[in-house]
N, C-alpha and C. Protein backbone atom coordinates (compact mmCIF):
# COMPACT_ATOMS: atom_id res chain seq x y z
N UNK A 1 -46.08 -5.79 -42.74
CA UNK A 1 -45.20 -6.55 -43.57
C UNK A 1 -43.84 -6.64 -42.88
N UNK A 2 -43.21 -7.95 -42.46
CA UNK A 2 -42.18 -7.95 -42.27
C UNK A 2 -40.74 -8.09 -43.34
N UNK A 3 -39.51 -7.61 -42.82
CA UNK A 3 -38.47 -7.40 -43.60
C UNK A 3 -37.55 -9.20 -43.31
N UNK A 4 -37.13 -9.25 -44.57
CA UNK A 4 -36.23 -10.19 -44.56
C UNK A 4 -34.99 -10.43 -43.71
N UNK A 5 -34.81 -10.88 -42.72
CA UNK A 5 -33.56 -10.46 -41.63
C UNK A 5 -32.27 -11.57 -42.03
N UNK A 6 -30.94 -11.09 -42.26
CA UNK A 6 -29.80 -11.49 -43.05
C UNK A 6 -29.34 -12.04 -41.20
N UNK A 7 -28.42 -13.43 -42.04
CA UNK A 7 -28.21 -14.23 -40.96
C UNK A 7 -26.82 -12.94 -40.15
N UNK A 8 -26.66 -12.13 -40.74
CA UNK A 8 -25.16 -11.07 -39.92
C UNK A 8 -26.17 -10.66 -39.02
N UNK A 9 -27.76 -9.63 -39.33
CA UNK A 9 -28.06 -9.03 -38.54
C UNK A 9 -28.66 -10.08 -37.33
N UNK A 10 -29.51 -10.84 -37.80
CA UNK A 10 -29.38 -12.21 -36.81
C UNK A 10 -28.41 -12.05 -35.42
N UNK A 11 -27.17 -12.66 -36.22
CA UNK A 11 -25.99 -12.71 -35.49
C UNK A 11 -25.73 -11.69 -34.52
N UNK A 12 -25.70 -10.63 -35.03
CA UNK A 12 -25.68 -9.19 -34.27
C UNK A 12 -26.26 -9.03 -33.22
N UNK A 13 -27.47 -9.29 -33.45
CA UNK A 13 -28.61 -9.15 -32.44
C UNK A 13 -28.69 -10.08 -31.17
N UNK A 14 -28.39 -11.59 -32.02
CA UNK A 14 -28.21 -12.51 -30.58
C UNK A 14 -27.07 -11.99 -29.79
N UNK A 15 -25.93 -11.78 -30.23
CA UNK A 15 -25.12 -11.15 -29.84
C UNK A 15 -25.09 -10.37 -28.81
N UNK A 16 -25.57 -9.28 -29.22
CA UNK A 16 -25.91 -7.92 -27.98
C UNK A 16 -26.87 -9.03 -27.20
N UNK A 17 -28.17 -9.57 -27.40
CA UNK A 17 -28.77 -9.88 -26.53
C UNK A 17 -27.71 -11.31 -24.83
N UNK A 18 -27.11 -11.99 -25.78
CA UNK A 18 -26.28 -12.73 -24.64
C UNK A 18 -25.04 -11.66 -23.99
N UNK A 19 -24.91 -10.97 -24.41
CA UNK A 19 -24.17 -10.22 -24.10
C UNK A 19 -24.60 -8.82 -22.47
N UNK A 20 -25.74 -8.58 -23.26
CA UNK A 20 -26.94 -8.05 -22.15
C UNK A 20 -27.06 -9.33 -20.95
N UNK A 21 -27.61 -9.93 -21.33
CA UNK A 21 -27.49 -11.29 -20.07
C UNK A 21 -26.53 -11.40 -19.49
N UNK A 22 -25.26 -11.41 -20.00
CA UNK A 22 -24.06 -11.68 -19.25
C UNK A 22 -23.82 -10.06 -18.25
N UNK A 23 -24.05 -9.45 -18.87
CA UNK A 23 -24.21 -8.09 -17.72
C UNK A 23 -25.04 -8.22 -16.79
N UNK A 24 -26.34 -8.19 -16.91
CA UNK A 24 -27.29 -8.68 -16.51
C UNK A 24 -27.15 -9.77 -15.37
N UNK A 25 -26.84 -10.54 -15.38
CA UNK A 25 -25.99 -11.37 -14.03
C UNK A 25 -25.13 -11.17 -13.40
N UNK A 26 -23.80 -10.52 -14.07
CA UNK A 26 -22.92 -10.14 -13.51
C UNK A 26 -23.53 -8.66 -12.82
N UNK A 27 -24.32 -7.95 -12.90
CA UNK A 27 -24.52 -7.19 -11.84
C UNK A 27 -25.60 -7.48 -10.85
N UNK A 28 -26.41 -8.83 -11.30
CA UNK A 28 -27.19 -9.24 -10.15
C UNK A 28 -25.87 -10.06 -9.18
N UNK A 29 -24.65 -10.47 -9.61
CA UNK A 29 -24.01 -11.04 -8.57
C UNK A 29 -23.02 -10.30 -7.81
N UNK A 30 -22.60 -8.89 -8.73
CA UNK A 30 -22.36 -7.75 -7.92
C UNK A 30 -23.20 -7.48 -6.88
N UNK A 31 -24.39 -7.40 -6.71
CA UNK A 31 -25.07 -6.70 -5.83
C UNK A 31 -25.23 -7.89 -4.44
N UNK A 32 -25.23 -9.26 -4.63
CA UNK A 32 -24.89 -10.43 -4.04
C UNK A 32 -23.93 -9.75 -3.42
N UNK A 33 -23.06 -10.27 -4.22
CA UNK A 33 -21.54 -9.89 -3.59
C UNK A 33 -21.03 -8.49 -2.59
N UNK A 34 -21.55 -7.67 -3.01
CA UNK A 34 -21.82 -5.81 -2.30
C UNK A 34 -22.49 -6.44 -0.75
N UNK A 35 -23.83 -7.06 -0.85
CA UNK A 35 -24.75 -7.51 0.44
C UNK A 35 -23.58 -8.44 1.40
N UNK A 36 -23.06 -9.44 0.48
CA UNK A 36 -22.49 -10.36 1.44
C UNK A 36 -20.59 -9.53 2.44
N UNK A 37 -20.65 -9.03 1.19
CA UNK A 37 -19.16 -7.96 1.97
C UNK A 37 -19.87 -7.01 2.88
N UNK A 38 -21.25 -6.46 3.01
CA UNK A 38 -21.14 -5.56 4.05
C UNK A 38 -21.50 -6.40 4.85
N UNK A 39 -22.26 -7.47 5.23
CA UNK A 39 -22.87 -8.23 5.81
C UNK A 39 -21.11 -8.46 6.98
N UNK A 40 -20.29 -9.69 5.93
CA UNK A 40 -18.98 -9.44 6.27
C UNK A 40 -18.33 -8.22 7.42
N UNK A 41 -18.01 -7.03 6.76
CA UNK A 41 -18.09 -6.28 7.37
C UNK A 41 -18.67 -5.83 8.24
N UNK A 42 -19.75 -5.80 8.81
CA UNK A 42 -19.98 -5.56 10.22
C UNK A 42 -20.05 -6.25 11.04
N UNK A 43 -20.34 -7.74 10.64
CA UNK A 43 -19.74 -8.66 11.96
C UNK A 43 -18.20 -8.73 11.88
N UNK A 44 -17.40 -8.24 11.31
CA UNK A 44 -15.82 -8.08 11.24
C UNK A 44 -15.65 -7.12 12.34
N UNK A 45 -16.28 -5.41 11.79
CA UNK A 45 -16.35 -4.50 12.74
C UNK A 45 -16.59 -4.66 14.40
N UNK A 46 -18.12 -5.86 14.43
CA UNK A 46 -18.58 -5.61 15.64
C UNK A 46 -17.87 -6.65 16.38
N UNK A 47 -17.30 -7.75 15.88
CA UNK A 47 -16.66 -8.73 16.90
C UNK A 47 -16.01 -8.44 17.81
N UNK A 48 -15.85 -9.16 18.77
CA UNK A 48 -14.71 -8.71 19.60
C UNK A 48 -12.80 -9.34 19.31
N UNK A 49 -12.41 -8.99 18.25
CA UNK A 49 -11.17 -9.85 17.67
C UNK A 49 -10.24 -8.03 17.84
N UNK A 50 -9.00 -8.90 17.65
CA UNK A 50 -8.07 -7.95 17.31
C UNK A 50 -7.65 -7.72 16.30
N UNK A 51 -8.37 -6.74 15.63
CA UNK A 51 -8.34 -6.20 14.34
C UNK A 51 -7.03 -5.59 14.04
N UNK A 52 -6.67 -5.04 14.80
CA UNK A 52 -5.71 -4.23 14.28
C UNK A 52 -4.16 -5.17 13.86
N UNK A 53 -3.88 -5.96 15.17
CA UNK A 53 -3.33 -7.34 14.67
C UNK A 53 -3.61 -7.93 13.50
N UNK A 54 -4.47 -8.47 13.31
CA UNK A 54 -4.86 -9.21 12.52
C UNK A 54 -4.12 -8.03 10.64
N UNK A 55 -4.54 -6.70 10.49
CA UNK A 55 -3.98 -6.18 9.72
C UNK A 55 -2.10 -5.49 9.70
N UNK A 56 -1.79 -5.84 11.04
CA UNK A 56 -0.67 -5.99 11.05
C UNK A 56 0.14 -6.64 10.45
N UNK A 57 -0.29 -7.94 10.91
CA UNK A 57 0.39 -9.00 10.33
C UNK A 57 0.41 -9.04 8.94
N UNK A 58 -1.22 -8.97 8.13
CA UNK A 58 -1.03 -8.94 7.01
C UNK A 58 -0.48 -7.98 6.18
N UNK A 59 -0.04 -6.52 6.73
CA UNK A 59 0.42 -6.01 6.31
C UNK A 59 2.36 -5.75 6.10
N UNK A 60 2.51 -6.87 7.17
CA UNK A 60 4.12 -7.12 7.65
C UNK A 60 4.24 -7.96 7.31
N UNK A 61 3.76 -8.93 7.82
CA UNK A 61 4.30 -10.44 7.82
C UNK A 61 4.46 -11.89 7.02
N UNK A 62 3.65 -11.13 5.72
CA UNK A 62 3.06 -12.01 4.38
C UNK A 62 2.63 -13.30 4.67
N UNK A 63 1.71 -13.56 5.89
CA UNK A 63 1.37 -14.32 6.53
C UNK A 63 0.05 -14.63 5.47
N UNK A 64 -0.44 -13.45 5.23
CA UNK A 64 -1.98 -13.79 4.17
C UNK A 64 -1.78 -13.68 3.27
N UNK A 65 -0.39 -13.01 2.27
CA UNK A 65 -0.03 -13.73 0.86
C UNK A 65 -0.50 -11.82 0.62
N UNK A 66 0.48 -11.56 -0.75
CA UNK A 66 0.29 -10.07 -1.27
C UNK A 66 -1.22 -9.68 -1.73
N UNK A 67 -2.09 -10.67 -2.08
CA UNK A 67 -3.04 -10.20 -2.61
C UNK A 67 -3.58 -9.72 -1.05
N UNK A 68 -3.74 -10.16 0.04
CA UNK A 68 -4.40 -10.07 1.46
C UNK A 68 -4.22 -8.82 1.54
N UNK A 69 -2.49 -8.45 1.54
CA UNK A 69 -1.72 -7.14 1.77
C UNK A 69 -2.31 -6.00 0.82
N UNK A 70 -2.98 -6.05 -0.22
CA UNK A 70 -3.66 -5.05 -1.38
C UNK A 70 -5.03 -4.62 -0.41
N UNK A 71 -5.56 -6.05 -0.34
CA UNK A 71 -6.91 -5.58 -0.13
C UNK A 71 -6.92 -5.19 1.29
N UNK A 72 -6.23 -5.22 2.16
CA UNK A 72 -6.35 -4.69 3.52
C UNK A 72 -5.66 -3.53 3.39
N UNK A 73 -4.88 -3.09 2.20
CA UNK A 73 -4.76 -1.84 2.27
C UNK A 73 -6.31 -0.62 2.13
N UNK A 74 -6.91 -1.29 1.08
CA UNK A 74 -8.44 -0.56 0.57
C UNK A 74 -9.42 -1.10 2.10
N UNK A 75 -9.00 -1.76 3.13
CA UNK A 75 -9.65 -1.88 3.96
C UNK A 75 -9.70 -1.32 5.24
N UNK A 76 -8.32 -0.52 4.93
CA UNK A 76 -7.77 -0.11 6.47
C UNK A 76 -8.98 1.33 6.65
N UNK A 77 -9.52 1.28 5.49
CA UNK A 77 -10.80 2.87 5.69
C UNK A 77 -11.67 2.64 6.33
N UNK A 78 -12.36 1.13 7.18
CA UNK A 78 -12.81 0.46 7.60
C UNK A 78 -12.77 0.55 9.38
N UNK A 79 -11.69 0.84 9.86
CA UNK A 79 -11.25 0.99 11.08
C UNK A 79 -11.15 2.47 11.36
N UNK A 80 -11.52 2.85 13.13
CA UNK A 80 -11.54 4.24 13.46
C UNK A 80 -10.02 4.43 13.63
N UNK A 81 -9.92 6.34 13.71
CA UNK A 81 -8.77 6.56 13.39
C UNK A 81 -8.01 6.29 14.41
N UNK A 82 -8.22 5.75 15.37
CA UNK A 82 -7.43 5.43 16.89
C UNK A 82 -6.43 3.48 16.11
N UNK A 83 -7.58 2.92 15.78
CA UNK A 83 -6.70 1.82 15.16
C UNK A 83 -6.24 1.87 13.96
N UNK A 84 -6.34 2.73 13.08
CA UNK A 84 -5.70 3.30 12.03
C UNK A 84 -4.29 3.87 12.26
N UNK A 85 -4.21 4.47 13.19
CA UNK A 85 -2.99 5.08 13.46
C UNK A 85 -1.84 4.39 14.02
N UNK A 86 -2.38 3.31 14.77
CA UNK A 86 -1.88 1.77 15.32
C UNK A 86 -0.84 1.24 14.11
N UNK A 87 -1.35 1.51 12.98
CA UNK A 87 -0.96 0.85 12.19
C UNK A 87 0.41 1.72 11.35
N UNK A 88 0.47 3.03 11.95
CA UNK A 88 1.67 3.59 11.08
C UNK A 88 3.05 3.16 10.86
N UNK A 89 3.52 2.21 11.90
CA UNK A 89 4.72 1.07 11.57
C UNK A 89 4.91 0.41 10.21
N UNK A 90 3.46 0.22 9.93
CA UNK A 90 3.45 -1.02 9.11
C UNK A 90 3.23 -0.14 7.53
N UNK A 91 2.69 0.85 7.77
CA UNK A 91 2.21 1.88 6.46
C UNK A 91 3.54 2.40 5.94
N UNK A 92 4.54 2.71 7.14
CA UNK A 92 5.80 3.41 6.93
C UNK A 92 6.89 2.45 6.17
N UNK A 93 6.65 1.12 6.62
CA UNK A 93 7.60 0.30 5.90
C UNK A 93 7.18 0.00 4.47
N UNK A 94 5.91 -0.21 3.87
CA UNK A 94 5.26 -0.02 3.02
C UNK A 94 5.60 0.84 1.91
N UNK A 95 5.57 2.04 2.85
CA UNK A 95 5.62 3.43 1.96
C UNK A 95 7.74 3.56 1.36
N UNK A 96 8.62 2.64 2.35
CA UNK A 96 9.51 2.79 2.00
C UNK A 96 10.53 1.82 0.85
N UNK A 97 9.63 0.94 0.09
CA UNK A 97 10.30 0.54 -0.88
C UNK A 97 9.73 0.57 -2.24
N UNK A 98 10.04 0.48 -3.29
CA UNK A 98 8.97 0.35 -4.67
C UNK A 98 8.37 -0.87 -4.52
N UNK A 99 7.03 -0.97 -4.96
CA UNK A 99 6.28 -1.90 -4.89
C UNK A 99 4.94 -1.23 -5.63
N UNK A 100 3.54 -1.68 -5.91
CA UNK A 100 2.77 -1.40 -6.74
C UNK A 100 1.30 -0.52 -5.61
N UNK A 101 1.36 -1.34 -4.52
CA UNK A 101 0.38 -0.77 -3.49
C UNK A 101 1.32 0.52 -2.59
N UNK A 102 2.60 1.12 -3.12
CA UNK A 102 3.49 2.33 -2.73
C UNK A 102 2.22 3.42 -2.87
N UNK A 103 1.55 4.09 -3.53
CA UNK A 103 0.79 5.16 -3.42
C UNK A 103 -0.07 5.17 -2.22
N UNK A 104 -0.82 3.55 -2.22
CA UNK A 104 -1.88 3.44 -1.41
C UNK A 104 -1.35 3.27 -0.22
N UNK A 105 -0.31 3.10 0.48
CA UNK A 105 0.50 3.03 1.69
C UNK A 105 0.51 4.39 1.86
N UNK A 106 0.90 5.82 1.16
CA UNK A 106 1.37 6.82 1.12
C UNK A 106 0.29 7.28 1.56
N UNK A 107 -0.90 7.28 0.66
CA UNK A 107 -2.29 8.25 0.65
C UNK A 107 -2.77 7.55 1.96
N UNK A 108 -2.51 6.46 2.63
CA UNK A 108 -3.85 6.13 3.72
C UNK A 108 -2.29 7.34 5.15
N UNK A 109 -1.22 7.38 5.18
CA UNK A 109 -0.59 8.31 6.15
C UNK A 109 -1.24 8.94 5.77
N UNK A 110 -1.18 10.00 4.67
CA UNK A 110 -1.14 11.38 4.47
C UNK A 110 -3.09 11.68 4.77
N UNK A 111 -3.72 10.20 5.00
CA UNK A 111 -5.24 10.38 5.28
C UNK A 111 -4.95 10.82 7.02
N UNK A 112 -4.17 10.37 7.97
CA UNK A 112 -4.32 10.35 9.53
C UNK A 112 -4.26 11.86 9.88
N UNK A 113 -4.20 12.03 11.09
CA UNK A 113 -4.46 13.32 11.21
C UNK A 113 -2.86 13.95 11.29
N UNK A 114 -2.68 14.44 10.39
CA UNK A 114 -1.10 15.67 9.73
C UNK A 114 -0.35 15.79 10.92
N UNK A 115 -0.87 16.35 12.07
CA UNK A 115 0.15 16.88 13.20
C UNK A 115 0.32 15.63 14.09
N UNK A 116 -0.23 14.42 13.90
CA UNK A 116 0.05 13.37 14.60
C UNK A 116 1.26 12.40 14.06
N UNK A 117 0.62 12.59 12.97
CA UNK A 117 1.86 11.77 11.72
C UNK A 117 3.22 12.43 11.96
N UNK A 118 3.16 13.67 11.48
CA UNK A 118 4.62 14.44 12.02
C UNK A 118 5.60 13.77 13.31
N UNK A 119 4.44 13.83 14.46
CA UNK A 119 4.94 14.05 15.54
C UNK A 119 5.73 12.51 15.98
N UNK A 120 4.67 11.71 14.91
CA UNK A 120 5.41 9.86 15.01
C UNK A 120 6.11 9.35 13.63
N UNK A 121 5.96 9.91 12.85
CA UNK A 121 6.96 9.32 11.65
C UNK A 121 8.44 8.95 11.90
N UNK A 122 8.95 10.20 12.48
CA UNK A 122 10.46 9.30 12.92
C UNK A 122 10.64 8.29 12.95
N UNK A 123 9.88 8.00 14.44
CA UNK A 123 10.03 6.70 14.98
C UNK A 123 9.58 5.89 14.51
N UNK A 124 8.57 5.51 13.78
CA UNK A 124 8.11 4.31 12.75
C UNK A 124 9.30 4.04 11.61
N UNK A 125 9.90 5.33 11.60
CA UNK A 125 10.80 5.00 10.16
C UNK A 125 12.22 4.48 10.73
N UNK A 126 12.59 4.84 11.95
CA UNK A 126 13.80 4.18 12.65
C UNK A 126 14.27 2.63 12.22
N UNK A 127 12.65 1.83 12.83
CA UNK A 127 13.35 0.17 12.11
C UNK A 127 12.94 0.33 11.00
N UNK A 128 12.80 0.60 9.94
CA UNK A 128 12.28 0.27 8.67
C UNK A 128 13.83 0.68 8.43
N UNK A 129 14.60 1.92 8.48
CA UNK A 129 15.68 2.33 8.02
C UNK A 129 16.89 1.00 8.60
N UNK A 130 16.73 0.53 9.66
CA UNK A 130 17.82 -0.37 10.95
C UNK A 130 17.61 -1.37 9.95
N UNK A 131 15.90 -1.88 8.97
CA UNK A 131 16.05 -3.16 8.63
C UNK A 131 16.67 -3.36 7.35
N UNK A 132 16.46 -2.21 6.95
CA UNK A 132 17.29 -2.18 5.41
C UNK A 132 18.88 -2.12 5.37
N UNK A 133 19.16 -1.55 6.42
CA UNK A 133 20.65 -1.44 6.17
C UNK A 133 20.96 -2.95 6.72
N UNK A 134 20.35 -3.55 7.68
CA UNK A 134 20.88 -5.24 8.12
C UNK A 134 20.68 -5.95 6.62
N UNK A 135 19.95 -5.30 5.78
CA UNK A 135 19.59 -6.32 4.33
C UNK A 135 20.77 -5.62 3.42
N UNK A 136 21.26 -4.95 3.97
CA UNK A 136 22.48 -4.38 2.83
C UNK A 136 23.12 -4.88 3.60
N UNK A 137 24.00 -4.97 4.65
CA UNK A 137 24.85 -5.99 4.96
C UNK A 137 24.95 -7.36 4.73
N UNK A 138 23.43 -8.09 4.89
CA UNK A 138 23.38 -9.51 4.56
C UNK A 138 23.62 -9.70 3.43
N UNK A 139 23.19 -8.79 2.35
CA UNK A 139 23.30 -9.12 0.97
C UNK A 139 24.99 -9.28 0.60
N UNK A 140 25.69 -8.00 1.29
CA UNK A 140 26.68 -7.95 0.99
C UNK A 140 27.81 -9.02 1.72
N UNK A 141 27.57 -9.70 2.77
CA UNK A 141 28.05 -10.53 3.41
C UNK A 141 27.91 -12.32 2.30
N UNK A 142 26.72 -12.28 1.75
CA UNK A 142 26.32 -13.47 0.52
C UNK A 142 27.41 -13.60 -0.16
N UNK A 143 26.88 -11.98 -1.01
CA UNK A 143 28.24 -12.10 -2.47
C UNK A 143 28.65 -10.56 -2.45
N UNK A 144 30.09 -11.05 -2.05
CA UNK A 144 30.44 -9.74 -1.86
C UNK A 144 31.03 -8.57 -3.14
N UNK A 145 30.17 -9.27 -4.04
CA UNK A 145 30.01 -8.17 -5.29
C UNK A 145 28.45 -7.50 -5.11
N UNK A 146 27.46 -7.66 -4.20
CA UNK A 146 26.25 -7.55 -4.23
C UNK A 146 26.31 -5.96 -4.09
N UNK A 147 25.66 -5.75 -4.72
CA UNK A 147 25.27 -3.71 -3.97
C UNK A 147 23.87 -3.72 -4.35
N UNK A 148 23.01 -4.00 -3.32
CA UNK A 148 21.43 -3.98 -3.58
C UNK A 148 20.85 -2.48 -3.58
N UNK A 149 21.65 -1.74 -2.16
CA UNK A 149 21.27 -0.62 -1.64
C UNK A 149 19.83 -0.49 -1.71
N UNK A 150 19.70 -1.48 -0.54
CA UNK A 150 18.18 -1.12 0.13
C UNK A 150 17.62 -0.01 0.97
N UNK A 151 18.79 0.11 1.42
CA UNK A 151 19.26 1.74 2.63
C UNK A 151 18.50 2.39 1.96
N UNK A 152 19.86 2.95 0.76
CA UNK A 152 19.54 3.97 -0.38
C UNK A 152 17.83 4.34 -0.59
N UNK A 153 17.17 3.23 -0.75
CA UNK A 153 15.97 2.96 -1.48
C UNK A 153 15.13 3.43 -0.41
N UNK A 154 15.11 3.09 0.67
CA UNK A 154 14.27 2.98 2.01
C UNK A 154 14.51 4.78 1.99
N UNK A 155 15.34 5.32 1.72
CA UNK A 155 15.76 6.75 2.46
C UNK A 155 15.29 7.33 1.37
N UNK A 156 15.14 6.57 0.30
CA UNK A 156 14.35 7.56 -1.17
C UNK A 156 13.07 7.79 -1.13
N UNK A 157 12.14 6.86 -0.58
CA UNK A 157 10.76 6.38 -0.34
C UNK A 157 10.47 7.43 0.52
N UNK A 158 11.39 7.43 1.76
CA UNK A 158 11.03 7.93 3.28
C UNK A 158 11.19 9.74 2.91
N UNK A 159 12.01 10.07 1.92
CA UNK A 159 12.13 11.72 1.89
C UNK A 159 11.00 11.97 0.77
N UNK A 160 10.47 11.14 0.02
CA UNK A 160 9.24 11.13 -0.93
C UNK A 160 8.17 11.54 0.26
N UNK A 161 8.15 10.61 1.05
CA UNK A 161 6.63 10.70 1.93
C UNK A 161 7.15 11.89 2.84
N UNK A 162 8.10 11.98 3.60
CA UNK A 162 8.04 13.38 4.37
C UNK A 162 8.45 14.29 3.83
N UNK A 163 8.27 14.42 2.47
CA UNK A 163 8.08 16.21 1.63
C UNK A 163 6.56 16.07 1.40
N UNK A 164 5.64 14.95 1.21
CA UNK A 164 4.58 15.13 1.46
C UNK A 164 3.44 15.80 2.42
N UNK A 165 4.75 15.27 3.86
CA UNK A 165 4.14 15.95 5.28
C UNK A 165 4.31 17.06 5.48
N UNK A 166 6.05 17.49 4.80
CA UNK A 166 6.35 18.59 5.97
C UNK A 166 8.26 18.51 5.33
N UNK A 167 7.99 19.75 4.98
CA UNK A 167 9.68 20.34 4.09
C UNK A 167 10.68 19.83 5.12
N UNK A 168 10.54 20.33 6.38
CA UNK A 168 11.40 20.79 7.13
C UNK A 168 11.70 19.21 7.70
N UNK A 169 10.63 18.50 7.47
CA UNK A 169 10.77 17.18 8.23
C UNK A 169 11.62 16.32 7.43
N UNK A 170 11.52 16.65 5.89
CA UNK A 170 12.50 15.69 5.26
C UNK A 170 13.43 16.62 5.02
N UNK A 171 13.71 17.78 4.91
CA UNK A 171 14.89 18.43 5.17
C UNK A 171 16.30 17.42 6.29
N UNK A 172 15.57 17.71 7.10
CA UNK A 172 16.35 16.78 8.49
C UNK A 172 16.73 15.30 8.47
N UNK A 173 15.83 14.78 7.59
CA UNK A 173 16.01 13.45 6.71
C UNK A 173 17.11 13.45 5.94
N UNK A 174 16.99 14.55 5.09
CA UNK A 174 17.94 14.03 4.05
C UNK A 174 19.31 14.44 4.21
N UNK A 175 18.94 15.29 5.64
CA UNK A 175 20.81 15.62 5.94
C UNK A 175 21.17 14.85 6.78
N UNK A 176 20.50 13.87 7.41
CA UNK A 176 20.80 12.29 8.07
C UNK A 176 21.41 11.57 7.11
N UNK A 177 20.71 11.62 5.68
CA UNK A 177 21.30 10.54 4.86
C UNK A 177 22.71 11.51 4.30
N UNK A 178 22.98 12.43 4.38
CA UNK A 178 23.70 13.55 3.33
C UNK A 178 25.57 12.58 4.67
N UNK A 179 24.66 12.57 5.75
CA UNK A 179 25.92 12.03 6.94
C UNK A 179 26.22 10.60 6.89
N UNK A 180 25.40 9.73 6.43
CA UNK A 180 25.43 8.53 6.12
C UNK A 180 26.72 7.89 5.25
N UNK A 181 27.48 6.95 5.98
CA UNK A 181 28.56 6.61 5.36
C UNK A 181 28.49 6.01 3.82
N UNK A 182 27.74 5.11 3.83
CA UNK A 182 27.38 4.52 2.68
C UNK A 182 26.35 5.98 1.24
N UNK A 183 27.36 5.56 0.16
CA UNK A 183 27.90 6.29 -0.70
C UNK A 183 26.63 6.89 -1.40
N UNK A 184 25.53 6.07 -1.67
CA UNK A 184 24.27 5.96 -2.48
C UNK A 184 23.27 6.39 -1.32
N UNK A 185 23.41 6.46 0.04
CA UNK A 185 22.71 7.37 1.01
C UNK A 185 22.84 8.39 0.73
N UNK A 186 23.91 8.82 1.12
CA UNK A 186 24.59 10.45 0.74
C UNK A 186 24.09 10.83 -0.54
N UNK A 187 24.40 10.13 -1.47
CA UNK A 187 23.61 10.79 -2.69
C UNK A 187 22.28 11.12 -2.88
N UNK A 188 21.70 10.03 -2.40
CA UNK A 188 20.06 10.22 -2.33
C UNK A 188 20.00 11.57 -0.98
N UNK A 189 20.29 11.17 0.06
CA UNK A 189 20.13 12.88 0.76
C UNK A 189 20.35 14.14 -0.23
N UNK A 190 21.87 14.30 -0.86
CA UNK A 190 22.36 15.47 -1.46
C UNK A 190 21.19 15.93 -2.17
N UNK A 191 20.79 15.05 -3.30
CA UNK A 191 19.78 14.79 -4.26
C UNK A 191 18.79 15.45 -4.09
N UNK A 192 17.95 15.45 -2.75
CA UNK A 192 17.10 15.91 -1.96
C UNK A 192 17.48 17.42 -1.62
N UNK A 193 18.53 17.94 -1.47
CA UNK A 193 18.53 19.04 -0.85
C UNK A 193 18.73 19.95 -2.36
């Protein structure tokens, strides 16, 4: 004997069932999609192109637009650590302003190998620090009510990531900025110590 079925439970039921379908495809086109990215990926890997360029740029040059710059961040796990490390210029400038992909800039350094990073962070952070202060001058040269303090910001970022590495390394950082003429350097060093 069957039961009388009310047009709600009806409803209900088609419901879950298109609903199941719509999963149901969407993970048959996930798995599409999974095949065609690795597929992707290893003729990316095996070509003979310059990869590491190629994520340079997009990681500097906003040549491939911010979304490019996200996903080549989740891609840089993709490359051995010899061209990974190629890339610490571009991770360091990254890591030195607020922005939303700031963690994932942070965590792929703090992925390279520790005593290498140490031994090159300086120097990656040299122009990143040279370019911010030319953007606090330009700004301030515009309108000379401007106080962006990009410096400031760049030297906040940069003693964030080297207390990550190594005390002693942003120690030395932040008494660079503690010497720094400009007013909101010094503070952000003091701050630090």
């Amino acid at each position: 004997m069957s039961e009388q079925l009310t047009q709600r439970e009806i409803d209900l039921w088609t419901d879950l069932l298109k609903k199941y379908k719509t999963l149901y495809v969407a993970e048959l086109e996930r798995t599409r999609a999974q095949a065609d990215f690795d597929a992707a990926k290893q003729v990316f890997l095996s070509a003979d192109i310059h990869r590491v360029e190629l994520f340079r740029q997009t990681l500097r040059d906003f040549q491939f637009g911010n979304e490019a710059r996200i996903h080549s961040l989740e891609l840089i796990k993709l490359l051995n650590i010899e061209d990974a490390k190629q890339l610490l210029p571009e991770l360091v400038f990254l890591a030195s302003w607020g922005h939303g992909a700031l963690k994932k800039a942070q965590d792929l350094i703090l992925d390279l190998p520790r005593d290498w990073v140490i031994a090159h962070i300086e120097e990656a952070s040299r122009p990143v620090l040279a370019k911010a202060e030319v953007e606090d001058e330009e700004a301030k040269a515009e309108d000379k009510s401007a106080d962006y303090g990009y410096l400031a910001e760049a030297y906040g970022y940069l003693l964030d990531l080297y207390s990550l590495l190594d005390r002693e390394l942003a120690r030395r950082l932040a008494k660079e900025a503690v010497s720094h003429p400009d007013k909101r350097v010094k503070a952000v060093g003091e701050e630090f110590l």
